[in-house]
PDB file of N, CA and C in Angstrom:
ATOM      1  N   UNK A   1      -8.282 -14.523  -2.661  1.00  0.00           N
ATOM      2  CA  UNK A   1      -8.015 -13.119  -2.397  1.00  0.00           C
ATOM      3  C   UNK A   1      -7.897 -12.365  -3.715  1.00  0.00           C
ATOM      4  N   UNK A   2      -8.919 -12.057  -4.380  1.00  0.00           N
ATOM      5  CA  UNK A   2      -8.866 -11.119  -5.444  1.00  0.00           C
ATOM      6  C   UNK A   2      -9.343  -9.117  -4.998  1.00  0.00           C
ATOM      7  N   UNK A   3      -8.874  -8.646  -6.264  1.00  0.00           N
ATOM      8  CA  UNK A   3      -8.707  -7.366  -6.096  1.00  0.00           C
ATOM      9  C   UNK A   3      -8.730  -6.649  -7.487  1.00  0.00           C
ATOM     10  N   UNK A   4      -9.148  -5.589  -7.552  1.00  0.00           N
ATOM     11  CA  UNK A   4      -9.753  -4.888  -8.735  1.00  0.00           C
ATOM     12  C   UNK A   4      -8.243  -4.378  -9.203  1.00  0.00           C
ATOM     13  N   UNK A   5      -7.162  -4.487  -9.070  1.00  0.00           N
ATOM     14  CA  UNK A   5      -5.902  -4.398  -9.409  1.00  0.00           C
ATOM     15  C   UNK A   5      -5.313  -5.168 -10.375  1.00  0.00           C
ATOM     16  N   UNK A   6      -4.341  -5.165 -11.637  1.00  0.00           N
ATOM     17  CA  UNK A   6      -4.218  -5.797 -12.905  1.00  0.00           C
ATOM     18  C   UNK A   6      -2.721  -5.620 -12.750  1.00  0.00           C
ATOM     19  N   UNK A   7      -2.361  -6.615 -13.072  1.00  0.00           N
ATOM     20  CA  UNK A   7      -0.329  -7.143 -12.994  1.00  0.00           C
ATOM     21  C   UNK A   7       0.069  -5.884 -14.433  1.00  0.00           C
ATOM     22  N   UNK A   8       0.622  -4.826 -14.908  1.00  0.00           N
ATOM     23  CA  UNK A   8       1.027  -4.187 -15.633  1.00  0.00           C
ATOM     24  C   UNK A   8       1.760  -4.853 -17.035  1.00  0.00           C
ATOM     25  N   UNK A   9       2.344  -6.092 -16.670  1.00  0.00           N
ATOM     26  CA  UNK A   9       2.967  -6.729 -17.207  1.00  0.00           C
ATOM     27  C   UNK A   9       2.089  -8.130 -18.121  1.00  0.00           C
ATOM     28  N   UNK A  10       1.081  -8.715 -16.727  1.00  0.00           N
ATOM     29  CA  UNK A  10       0.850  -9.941 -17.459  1.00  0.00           C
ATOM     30  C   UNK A  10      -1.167  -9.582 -18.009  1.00  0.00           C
ATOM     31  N   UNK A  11      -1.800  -8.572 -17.458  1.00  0.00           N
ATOM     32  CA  UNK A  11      -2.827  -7.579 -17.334  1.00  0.00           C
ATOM     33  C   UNK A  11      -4.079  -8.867 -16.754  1.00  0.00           C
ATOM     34  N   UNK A  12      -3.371  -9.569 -15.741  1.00  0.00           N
ATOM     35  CA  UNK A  12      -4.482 -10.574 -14.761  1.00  0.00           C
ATOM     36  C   UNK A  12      -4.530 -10.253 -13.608  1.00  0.00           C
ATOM     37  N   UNK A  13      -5.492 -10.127 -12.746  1.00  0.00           N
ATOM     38  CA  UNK A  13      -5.471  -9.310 -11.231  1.00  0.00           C
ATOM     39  C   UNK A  13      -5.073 -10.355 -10.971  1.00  0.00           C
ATOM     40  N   UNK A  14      -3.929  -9.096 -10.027  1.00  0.00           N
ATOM     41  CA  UNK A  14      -3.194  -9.567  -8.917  1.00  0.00           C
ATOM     42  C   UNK A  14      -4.188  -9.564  -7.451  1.00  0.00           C
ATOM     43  N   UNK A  15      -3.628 -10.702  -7.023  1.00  0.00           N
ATOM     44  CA  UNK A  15      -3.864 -11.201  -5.688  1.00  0.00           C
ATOM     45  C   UNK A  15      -3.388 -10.421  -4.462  1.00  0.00           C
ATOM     46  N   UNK A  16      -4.073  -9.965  -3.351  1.00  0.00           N
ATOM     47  CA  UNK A  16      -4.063  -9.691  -2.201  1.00  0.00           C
ATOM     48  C   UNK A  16      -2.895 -10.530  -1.483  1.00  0.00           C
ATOM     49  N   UNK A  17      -1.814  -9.770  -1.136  1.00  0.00           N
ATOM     50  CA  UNK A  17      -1.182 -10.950  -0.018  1.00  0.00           C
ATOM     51  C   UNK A  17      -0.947 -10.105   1.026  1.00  0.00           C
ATOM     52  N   UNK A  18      -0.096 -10.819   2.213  1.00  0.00           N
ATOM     53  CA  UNK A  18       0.347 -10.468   3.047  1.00  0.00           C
ATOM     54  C   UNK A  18       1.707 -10.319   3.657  1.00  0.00           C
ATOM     55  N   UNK A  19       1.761  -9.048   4.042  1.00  0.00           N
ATOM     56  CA  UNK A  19       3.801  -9.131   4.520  1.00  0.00           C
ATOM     57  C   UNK A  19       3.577  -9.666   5.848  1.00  0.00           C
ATOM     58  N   UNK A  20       4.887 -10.099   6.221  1.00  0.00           N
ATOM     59  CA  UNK A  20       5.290 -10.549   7.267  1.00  0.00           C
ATOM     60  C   UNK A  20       6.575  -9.570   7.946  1.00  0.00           C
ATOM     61  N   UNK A  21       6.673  -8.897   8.797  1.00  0.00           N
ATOM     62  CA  UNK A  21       7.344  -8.366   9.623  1.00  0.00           C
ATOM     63  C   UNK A  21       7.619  -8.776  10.880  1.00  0.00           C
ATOM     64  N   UNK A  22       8.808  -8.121  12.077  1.00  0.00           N
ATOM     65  CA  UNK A  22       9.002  -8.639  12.874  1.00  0.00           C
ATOM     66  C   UNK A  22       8.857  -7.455  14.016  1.00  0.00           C
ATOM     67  N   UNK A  23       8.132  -6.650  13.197  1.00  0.00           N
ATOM     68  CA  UNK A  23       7.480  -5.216  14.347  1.00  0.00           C
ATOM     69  C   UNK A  23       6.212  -4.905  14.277  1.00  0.00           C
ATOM     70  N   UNK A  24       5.377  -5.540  13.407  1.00  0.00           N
ATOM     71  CA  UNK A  24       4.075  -5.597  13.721  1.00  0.00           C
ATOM     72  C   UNK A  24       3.734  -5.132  11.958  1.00  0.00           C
ATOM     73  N   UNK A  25       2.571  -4.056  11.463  1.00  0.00           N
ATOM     74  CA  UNK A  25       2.680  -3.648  10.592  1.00  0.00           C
ATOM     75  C   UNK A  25       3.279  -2.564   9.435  1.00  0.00           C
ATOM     76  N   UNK A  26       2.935  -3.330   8.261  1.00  0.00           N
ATOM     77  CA  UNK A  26       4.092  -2.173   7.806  1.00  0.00           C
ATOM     78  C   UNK A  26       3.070  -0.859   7.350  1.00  0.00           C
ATOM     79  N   UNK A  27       3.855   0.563   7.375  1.00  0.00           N
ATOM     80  CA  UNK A  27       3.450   1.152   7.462  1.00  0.00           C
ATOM     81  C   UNK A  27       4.156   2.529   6.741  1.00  0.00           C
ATOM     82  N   UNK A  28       3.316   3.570   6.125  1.00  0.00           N
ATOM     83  CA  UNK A  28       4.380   4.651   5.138  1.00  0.00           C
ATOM     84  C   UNK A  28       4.026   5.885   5.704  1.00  0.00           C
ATOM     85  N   UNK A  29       4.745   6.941   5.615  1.00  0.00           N
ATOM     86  CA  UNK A  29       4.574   8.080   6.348  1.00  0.00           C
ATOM     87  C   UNK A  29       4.113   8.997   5.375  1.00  0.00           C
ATOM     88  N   UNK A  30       2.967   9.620   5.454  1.00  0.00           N
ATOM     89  CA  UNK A  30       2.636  10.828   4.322  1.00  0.00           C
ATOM     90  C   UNK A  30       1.963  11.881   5.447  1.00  0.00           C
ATOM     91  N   UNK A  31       2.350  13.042   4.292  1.00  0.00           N
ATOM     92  CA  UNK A  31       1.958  14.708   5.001  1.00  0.00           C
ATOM     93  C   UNK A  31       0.335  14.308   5.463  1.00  0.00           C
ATOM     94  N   UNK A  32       0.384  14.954   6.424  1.00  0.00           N
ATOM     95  CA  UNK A  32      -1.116  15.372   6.864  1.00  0.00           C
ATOM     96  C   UNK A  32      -2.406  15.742   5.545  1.00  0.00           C
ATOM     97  N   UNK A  33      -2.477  15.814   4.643  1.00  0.00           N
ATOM     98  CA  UNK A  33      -3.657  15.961   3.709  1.00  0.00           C
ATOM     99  C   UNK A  33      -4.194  16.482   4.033  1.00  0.00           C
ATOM    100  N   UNK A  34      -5.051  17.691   3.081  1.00  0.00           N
ATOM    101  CA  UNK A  34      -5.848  18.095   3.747  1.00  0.00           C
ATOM    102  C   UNK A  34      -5.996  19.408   4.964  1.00  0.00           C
ATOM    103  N   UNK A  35      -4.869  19.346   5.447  1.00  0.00           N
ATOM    104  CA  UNK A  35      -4.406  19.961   6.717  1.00  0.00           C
ATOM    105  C   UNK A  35      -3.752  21.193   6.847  1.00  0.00           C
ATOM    106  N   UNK A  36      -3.560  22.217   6.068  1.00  0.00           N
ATOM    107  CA  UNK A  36      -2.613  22.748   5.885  1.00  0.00           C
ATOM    108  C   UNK A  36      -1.520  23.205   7.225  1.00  0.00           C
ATOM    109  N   UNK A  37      -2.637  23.542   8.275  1.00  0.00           N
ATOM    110  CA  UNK A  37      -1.435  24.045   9.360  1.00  0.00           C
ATOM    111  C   UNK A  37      -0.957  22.558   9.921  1.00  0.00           C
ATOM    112  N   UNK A  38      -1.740  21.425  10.152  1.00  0.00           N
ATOM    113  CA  UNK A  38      -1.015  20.533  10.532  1.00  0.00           C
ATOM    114  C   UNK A  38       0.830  20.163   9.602  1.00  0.00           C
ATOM    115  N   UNK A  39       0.219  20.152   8.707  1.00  0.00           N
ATOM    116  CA  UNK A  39       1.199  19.844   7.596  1.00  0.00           C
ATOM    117  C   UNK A  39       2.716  20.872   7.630  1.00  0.00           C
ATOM    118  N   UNK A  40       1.733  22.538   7.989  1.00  0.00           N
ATOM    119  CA  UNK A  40       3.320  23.571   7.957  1.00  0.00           C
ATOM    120  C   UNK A  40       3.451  22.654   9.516  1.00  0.00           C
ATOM    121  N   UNK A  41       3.423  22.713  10.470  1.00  0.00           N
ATOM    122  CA  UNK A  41       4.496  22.042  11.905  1.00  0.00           C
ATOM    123  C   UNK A  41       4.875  20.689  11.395  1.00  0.00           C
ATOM    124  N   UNK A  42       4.804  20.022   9.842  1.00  0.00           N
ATOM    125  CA  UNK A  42       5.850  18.887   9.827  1.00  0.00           C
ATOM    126  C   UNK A  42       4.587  17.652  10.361  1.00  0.00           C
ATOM    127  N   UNK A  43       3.343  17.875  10.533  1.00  0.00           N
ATOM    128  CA  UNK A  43       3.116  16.966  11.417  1.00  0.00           C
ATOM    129  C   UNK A  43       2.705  15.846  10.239  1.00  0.00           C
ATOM    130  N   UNK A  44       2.842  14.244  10.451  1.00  0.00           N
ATOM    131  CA  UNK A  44       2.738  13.349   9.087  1.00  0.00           C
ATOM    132  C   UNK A  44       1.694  12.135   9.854  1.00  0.00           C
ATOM    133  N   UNK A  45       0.898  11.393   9.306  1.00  0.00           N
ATOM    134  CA  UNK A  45       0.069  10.299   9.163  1.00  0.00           C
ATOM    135  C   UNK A  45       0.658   9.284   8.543  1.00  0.00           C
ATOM    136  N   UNK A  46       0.167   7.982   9.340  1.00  0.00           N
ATOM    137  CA  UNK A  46       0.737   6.921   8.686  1.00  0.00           C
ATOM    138  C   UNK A  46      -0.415   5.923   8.260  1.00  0.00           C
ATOM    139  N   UNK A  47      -0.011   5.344   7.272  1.00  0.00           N
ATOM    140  CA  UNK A  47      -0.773   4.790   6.060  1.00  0.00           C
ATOM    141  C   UNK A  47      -0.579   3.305   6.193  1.00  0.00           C
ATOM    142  N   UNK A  48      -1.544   2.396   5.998  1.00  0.00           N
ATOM    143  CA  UNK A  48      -1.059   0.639   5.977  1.00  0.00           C
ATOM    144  C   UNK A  48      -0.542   0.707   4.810  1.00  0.00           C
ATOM    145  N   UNK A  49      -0.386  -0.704   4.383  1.00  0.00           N
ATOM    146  CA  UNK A  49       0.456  -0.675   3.208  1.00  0.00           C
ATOM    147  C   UNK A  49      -0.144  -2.281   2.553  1.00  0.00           C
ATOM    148  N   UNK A  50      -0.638  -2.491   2.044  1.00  0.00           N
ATOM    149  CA  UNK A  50      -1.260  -3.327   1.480  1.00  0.00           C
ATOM    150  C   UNK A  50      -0.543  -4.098   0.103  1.00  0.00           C
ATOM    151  N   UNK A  51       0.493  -5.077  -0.041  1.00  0.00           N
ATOM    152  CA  UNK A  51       1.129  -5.600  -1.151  1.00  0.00           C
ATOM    153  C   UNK A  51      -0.116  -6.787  -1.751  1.00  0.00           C
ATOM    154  N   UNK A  52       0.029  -6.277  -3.263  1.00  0.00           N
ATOM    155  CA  UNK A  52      -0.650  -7.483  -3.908  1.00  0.00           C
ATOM    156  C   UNK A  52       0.504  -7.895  -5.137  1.00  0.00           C
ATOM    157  N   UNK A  53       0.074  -9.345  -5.443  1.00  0.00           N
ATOM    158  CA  UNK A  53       0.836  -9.856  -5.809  1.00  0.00           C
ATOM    159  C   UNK A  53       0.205 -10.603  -6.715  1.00  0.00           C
ATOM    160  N   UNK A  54       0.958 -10.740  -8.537  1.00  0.00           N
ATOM    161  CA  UNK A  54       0.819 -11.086  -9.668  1.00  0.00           C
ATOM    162  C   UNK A  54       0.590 -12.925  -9.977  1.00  0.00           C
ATOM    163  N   UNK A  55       0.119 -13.565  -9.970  1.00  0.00           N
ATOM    164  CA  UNK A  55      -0.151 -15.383  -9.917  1.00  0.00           C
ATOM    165  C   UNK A  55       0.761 -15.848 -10.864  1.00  0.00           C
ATOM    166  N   UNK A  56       0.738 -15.035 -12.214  1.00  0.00           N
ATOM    167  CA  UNK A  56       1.659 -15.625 -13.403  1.00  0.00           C
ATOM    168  C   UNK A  56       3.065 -15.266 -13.170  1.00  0.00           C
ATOM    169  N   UNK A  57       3.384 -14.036 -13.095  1.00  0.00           N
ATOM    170  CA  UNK A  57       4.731 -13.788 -13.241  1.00  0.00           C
ATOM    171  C   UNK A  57       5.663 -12.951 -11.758  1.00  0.00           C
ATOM    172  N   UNK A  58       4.942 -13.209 -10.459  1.00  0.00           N
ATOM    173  CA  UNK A  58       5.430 -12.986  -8.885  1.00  0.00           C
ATOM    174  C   UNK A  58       5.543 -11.630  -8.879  1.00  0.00           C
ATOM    175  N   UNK A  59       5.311 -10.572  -9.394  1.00  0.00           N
ATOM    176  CA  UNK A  59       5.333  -9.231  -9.520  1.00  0.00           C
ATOM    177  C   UNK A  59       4.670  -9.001  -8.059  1.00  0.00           C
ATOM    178  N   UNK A  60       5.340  -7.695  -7.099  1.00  0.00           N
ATOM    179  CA  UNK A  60       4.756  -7.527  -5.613  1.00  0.00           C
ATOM    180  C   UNK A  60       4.473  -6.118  -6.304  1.00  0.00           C
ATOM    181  N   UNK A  61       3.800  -5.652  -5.877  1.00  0.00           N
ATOM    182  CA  UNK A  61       3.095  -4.159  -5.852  1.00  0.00           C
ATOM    183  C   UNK A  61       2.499  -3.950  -4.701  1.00  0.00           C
ATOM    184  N   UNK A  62       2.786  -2.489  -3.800  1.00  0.00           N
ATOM    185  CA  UNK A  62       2.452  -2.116  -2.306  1.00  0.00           C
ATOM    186  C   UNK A  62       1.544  -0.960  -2.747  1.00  0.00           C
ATOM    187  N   UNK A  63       0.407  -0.965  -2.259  1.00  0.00           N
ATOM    188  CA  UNK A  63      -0.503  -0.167  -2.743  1.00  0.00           C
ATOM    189  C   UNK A  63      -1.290   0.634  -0.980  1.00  0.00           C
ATOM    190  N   UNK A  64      -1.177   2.243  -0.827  1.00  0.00           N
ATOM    191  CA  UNK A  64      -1.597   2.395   0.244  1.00  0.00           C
ATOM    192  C   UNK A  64      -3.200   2.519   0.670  1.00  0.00           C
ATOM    193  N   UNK A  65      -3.418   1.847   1.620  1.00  0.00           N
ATOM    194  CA  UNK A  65      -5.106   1.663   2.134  1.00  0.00           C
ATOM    195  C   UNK A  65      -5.316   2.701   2.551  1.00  0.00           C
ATOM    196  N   UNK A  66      -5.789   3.397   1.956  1.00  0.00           N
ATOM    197  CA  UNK A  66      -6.475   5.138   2.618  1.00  0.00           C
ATOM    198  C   UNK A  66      -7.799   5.076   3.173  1.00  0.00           C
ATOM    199  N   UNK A  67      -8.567   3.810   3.490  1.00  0.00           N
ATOM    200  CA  UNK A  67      -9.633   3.720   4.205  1.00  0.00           C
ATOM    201  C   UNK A  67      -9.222   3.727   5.430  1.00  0.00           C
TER     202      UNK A  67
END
């Protein structure tokens, strides 16, 4: 599981992993984009959440999938 993403610390791509939850996926709430009247009524989109993770030094980084 590689990824065009680089550990900040050790500068070796970090690895793709996976969370484990006990409600299904995890997930982040951001404004509507893009949207402006959606956005003035408050209305928000939710985003996956994709953690990759460092091989040398266990560093997690959550990075959001906007595809």
């Amino acid at each position: 599981m590689g990824s065009n993403r680089r550990c900040p610390d050790c500068d070796v791509p970090l690895d793709e992993a996976e969370l484990f939850t006990g409600q299904g996926d995890l997930k982040i709430r951001t404004d509507a984009e893009g949207d402006d009247v959606l956005a003035a009524v408050g209305v928000t989109k939710a985003v996956d959440v994709v953690p990759h993770r460092c091989p040398e030094c266990g560093l997690v980084r959550f990075y959001a999938d906007e595809e």
